[in-house]
PDB file of N, CA and C in Angstrom:
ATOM      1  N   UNK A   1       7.680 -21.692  24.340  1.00  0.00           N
ATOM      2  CA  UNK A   1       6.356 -21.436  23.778  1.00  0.00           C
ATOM      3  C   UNK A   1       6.234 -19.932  23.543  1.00  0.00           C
ATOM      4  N   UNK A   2       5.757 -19.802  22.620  1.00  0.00           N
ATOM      5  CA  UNK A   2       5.536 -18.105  22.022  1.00  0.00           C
ATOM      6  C   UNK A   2       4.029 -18.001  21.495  1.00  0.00           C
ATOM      7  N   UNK A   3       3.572 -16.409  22.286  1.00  0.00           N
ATOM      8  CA  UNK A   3       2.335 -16.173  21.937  1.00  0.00           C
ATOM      9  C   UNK A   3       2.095 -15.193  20.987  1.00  0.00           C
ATOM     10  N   UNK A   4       1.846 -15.450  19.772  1.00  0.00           N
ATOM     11  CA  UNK A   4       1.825 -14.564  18.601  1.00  0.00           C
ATOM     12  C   UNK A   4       0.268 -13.671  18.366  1.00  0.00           C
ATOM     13  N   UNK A   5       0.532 -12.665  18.601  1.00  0.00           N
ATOM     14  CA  UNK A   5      -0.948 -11.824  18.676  1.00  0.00           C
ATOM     15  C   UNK A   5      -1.044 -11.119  17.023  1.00  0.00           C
ATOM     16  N   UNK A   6      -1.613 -11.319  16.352  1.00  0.00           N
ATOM     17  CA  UNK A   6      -1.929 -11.247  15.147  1.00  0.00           C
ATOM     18  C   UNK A   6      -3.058 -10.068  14.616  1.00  0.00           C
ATOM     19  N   UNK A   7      -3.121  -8.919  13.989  1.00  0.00           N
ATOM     20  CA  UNK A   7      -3.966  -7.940  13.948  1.00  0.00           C
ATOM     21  C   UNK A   7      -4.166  -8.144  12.551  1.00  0.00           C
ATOM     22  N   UNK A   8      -5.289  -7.735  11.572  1.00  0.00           N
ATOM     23  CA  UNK A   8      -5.737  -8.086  10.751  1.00  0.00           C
ATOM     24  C   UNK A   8      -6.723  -6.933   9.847  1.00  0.00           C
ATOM     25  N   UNK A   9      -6.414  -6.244   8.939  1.00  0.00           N
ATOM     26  CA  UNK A   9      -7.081  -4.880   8.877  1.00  0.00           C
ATOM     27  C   UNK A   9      -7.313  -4.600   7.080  1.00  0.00           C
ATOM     28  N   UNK A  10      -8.412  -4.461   7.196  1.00  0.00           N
ATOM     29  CA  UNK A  10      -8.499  -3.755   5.559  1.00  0.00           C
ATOM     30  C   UNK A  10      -7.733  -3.056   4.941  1.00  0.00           C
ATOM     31  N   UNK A  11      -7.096  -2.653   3.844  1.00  0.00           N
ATOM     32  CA  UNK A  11      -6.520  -1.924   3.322  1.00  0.00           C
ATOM     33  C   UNK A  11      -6.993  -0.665   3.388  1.00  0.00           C
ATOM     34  N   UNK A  12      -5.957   0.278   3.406  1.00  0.00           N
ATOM     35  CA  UNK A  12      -6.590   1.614   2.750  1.00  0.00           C
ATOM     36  C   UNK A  12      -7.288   1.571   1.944  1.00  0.00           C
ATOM     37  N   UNK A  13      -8.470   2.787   1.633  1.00  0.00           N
ATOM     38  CA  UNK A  13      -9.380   2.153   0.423  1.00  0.00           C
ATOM     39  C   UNK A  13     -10.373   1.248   0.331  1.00  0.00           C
ATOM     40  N   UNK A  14     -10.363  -0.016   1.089  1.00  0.00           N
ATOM     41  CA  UNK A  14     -11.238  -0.869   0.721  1.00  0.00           C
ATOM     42  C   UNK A  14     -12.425  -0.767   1.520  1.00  0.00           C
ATOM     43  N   UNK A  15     -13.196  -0.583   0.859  1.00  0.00           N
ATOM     44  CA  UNK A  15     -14.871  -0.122   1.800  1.00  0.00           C
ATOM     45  C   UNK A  15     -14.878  -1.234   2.966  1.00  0.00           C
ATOM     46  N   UNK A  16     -15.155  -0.501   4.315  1.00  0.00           N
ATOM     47  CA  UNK A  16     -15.263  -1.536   4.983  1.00  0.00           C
ATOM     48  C   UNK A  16     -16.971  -1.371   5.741  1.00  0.00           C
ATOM     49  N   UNK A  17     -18.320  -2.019   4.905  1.00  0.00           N
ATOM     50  CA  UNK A  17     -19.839  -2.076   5.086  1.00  0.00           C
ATOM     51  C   UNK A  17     -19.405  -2.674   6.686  1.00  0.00           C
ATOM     52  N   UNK A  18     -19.144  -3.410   7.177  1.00  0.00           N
ATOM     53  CA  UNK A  18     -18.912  -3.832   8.682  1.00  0.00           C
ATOM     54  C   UNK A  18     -18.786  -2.099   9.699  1.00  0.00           C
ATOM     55  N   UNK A  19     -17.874  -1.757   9.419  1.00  0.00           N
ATOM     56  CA  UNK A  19     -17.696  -0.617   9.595  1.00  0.00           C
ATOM     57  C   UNK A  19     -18.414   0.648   9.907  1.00  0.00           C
ATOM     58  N   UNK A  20     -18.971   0.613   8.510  1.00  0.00           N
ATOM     59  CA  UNK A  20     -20.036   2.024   8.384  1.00  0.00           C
ATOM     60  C   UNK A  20     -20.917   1.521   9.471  1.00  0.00           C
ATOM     61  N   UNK A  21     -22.119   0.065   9.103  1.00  0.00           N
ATOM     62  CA  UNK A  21     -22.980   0.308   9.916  1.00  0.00           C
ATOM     63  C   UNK A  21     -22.646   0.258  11.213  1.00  0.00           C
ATOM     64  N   UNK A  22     -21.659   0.267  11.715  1.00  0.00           N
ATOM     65  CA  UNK A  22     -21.189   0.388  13.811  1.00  0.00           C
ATOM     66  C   UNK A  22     -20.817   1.450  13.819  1.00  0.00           C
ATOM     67  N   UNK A  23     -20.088   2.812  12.377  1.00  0.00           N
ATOM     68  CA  UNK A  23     -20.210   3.893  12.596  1.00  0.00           C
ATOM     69  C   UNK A  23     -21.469   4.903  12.607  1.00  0.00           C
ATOM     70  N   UNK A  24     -22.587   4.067  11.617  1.00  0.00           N
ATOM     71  CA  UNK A  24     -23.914   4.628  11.894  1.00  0.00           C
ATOM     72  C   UNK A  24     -24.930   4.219  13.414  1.00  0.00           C
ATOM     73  N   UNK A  25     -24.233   2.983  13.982  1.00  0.00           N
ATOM     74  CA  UNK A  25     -25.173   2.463  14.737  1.00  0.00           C
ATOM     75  C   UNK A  25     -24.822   3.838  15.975  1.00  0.00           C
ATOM     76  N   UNK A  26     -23.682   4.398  16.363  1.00  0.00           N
ATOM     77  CA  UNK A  26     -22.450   5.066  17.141  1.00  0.00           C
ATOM     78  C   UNK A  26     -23.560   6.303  17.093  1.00  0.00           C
ATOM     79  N   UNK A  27     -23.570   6.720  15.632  1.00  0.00           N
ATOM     80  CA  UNK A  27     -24.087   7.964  15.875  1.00  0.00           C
ATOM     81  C   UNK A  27     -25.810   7.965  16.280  1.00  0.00           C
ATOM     82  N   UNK A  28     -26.083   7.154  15.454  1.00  0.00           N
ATOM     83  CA  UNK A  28     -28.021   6.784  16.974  1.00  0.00           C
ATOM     84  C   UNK A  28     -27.389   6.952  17.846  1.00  0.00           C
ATOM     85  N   UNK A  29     -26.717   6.682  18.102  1.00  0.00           N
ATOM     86  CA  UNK A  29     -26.774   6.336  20.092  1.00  0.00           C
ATOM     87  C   UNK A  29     -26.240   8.056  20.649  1.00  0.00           C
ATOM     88  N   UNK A  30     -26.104   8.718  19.285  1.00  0.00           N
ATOM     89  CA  UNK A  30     -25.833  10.046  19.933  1.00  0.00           C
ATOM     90  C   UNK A  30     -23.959  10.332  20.049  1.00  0.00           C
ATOM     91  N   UNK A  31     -23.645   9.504  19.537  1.00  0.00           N
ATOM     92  CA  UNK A  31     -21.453   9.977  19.463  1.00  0.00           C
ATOM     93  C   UNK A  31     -21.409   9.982  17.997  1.00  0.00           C
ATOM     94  N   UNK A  32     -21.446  11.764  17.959  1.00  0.00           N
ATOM     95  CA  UNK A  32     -21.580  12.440  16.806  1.00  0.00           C
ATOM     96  C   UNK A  32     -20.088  12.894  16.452  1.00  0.00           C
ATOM     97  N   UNK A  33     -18.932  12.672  17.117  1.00  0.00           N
ATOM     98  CA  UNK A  33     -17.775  12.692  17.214  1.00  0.00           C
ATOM     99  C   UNK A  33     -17.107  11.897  16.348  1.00  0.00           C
ATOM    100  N   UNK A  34     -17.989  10.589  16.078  1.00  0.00           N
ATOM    101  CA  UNK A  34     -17.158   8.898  15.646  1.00  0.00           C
ATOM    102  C   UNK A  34     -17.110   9.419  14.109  1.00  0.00           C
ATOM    103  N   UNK A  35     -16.342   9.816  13.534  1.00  0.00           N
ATOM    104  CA  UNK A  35     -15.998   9.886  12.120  1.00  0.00           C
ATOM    105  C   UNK A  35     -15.841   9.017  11.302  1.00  0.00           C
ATOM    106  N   UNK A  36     -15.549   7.584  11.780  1.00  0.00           N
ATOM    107  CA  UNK A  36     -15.125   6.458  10.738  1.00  0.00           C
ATOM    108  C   UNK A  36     -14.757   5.288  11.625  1.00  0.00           C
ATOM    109  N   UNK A  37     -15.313   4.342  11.142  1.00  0.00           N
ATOM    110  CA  UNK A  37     -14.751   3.058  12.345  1.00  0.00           C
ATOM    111  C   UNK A  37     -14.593   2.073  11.251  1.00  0.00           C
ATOM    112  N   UNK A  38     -13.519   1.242  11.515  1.00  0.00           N
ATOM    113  CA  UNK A  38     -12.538   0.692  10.637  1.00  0.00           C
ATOM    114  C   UNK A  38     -12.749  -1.078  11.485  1.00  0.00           C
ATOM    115  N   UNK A  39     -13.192  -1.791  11.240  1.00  0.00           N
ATOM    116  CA  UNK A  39     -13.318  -3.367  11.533  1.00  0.00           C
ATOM    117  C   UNK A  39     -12.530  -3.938  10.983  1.00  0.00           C
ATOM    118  N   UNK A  40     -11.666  -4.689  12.135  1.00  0.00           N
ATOM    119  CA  UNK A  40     -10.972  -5.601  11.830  1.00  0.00           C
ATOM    120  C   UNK A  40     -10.785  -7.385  12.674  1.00  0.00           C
ATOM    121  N   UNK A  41     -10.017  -7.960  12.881  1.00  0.00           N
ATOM    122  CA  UNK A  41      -9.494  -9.272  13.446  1.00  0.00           C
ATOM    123  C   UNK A  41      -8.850  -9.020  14.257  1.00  0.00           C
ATOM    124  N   UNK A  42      -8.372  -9.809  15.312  1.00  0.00           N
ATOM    125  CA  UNK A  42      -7.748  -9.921  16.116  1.00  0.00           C
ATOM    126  C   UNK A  42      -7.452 -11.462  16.481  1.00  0.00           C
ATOM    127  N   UNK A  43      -6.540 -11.768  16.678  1.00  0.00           N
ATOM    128  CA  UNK A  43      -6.264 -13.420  16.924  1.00  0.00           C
ATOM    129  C   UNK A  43      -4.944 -13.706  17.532  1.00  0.00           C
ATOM    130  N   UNK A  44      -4.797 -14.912  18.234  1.00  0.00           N
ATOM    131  CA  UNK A  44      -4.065 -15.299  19.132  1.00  0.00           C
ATOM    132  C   UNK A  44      -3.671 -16.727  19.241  1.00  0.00           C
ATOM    133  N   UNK A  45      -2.192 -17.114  18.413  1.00  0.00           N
ATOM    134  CA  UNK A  45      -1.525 -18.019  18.230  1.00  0.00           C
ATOM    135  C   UNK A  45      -0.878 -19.101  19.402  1.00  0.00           C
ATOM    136  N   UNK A  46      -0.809 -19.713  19.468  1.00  0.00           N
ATOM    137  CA  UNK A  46       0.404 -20.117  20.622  1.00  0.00           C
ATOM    138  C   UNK A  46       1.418 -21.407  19.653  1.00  0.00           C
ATOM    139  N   UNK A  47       2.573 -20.978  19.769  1.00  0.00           N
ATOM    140  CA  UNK A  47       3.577 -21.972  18.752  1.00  0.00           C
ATOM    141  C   UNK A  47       4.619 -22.130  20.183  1.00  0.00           C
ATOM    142  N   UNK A  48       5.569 -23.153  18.714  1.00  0.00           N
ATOM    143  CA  UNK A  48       6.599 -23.709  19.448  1.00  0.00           C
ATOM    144  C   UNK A  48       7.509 -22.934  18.702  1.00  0.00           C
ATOM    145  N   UNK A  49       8.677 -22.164  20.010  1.00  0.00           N
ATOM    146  CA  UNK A  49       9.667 -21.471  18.951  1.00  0.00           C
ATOM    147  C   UNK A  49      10.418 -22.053  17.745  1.00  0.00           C
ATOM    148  N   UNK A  50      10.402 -21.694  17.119  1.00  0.00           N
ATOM    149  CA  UNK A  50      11.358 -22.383  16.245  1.00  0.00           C
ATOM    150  C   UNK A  50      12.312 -21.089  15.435  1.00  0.00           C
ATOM    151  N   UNK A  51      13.400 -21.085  14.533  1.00  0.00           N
ATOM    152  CA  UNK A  51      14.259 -20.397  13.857  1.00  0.00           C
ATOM    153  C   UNK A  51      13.804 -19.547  12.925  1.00  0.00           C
ATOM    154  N   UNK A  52      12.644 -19.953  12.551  1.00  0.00           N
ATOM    155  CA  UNK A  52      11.687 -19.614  11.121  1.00  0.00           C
ATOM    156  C   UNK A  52      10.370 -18.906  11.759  1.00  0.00           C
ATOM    157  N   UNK A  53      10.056 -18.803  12.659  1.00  0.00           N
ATOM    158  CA  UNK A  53       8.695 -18.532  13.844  1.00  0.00           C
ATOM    159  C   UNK A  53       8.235 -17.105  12.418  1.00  0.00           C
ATOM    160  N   UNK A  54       9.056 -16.219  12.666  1.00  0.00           N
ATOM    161  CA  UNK A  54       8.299 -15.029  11.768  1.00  0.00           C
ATOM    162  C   UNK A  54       8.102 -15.592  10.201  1.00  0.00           C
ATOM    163  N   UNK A  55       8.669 -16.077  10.048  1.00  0.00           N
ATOM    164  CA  UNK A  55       8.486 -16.923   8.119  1.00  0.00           C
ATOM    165  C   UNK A  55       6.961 -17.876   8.210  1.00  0.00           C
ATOM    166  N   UNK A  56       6.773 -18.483   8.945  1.00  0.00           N
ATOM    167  CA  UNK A  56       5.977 -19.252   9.305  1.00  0.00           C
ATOM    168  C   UNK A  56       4.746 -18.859   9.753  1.00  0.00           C
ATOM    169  N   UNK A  57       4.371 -17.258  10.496  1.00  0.00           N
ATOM    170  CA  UNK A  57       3.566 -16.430  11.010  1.00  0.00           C
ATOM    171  C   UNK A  57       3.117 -16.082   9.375  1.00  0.00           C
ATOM    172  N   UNK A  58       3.919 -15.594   8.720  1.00  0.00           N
ATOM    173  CA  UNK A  58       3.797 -14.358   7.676  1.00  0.00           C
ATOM    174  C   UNK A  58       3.013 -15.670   6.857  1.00  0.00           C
ATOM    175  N   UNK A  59       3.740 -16.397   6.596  1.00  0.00           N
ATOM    176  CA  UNK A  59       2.817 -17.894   5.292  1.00  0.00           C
ATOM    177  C   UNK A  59       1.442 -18.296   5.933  1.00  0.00           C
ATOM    178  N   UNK A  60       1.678 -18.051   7.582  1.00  0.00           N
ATOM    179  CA  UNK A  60      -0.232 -18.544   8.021  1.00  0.00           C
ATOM    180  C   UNK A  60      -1.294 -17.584   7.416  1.00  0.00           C
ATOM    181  N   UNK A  61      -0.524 -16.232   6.885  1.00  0.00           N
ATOM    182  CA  UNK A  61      -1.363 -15.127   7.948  1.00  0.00           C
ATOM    183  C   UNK A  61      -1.465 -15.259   6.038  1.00  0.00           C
ATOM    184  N   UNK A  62      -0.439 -15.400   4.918  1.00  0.00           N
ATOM    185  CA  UNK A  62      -0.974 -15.293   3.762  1.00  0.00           C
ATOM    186  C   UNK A  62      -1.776 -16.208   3.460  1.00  0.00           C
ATOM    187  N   UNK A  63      -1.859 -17.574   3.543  1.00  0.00           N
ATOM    188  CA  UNK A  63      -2.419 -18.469   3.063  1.00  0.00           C
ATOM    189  C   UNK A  63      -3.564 -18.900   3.771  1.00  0.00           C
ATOM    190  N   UNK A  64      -4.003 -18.334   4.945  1.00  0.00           N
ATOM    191  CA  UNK A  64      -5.406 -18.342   5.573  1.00  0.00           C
ATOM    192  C   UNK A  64      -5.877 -17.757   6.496  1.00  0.00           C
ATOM    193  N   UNK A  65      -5.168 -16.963   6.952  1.00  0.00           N
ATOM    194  CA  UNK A  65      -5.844 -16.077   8.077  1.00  0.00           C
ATOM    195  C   UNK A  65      -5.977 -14.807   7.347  1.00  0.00           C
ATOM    196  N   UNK A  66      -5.434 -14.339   6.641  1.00  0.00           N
ATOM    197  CA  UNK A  66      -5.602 -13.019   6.291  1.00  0.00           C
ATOM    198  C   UNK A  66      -6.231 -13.020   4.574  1.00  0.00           C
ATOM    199  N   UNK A  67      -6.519 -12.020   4.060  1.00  0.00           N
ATOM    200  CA  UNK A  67      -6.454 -12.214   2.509  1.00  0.00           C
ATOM    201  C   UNK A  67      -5.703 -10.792   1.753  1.00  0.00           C
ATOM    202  N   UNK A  68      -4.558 -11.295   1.443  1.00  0.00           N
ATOM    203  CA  UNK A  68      -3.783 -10.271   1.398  1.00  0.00           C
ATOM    204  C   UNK A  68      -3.820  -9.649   0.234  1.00  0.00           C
ATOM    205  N   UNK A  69      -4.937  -9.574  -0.663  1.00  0.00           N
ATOM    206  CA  UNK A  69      -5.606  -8.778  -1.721  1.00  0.00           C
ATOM    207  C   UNK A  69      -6.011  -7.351  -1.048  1.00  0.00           C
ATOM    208  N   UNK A  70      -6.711  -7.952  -0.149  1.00  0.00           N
ATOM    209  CA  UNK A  70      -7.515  -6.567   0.546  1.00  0.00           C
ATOM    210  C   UNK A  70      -7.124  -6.176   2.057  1.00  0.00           C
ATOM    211  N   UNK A  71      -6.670  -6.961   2.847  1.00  0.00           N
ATOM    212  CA  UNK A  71      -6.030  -6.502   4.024  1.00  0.00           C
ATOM    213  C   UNK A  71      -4.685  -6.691   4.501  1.00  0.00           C
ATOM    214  N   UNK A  72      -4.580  -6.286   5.267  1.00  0.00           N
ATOM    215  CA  UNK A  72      -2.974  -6.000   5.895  1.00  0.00           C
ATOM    216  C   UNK A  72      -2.754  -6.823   6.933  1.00  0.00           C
ATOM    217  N   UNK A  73      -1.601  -7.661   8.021  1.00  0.00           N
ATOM    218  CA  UNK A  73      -1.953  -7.576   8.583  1.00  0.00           C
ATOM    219  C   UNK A  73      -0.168  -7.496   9.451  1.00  0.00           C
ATOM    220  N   UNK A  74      -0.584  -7.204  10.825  1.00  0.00           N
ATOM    221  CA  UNK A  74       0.907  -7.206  11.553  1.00  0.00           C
ATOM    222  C   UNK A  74       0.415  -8.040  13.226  1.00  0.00           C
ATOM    223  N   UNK A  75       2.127  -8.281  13.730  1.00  0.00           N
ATOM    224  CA  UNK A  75       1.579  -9.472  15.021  1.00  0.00           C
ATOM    225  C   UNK A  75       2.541  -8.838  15.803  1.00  0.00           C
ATOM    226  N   UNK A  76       2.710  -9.203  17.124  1.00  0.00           N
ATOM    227  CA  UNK A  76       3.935  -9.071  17.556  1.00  0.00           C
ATOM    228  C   UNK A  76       3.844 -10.645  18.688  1.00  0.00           C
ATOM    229  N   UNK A  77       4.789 -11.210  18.769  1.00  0.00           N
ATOM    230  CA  UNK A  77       5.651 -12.338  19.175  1.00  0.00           C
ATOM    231  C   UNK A  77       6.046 -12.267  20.798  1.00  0.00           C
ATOM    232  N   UNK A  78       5.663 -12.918  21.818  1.00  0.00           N
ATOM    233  CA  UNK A  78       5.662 -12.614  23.226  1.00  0.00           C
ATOM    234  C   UNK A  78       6.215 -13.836  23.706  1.00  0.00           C
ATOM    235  N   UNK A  79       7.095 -13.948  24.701  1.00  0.00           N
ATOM    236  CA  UNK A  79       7.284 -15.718  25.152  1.00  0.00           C
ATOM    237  C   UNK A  79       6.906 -15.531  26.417  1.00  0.00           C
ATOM    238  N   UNK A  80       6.282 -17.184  26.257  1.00  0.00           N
ATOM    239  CA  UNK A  80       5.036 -17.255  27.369  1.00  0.00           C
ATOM    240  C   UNK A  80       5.933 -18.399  28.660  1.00  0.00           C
ATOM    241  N   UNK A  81       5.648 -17.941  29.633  1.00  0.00           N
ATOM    242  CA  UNK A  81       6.797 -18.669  30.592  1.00  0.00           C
ATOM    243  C   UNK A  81       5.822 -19.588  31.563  1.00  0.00           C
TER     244      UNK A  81
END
């Protein structure tokens, strides 16, 4: 069994409104430091190994977890004992 942790992120460029307002909410609260906050996904797979495991990650992550017009995304692969 393998636990695939999956990160999920806007492109460079692509306005991220999620973003701004938790970088505006940051600075009310007085952290005048926060320059830019970038929102993204985070998610957590559990498969059965198989030969193809990364081919099979990359086709989930194009065809519905991610939208790979506008975001990026990368995982890394852990076996769970």
């Amino acid at each position: 069994m393998r636990k695939v942790k999956i990160h999920i992120t806007l492109k460079e460029g692509v306005l991220d409104p999620q973003g701004k307002a938790v970088q505006n909410s940051l600075r009310s609260l007085e952290y005048d430091n926060v320059n830019e906050v970038r929102v993204g996904k985070y998610m957590e797979v559990m498969m059965e190994d198989t030969a193809d495991i990364e081919k099979q990650i990359d086709r989930m992550c194009d065809q519905l977890l991610a939208n790979p017009v506008i975001e990026d995304y990368s995982y890394t692969i852990e076996e769970v004992v």
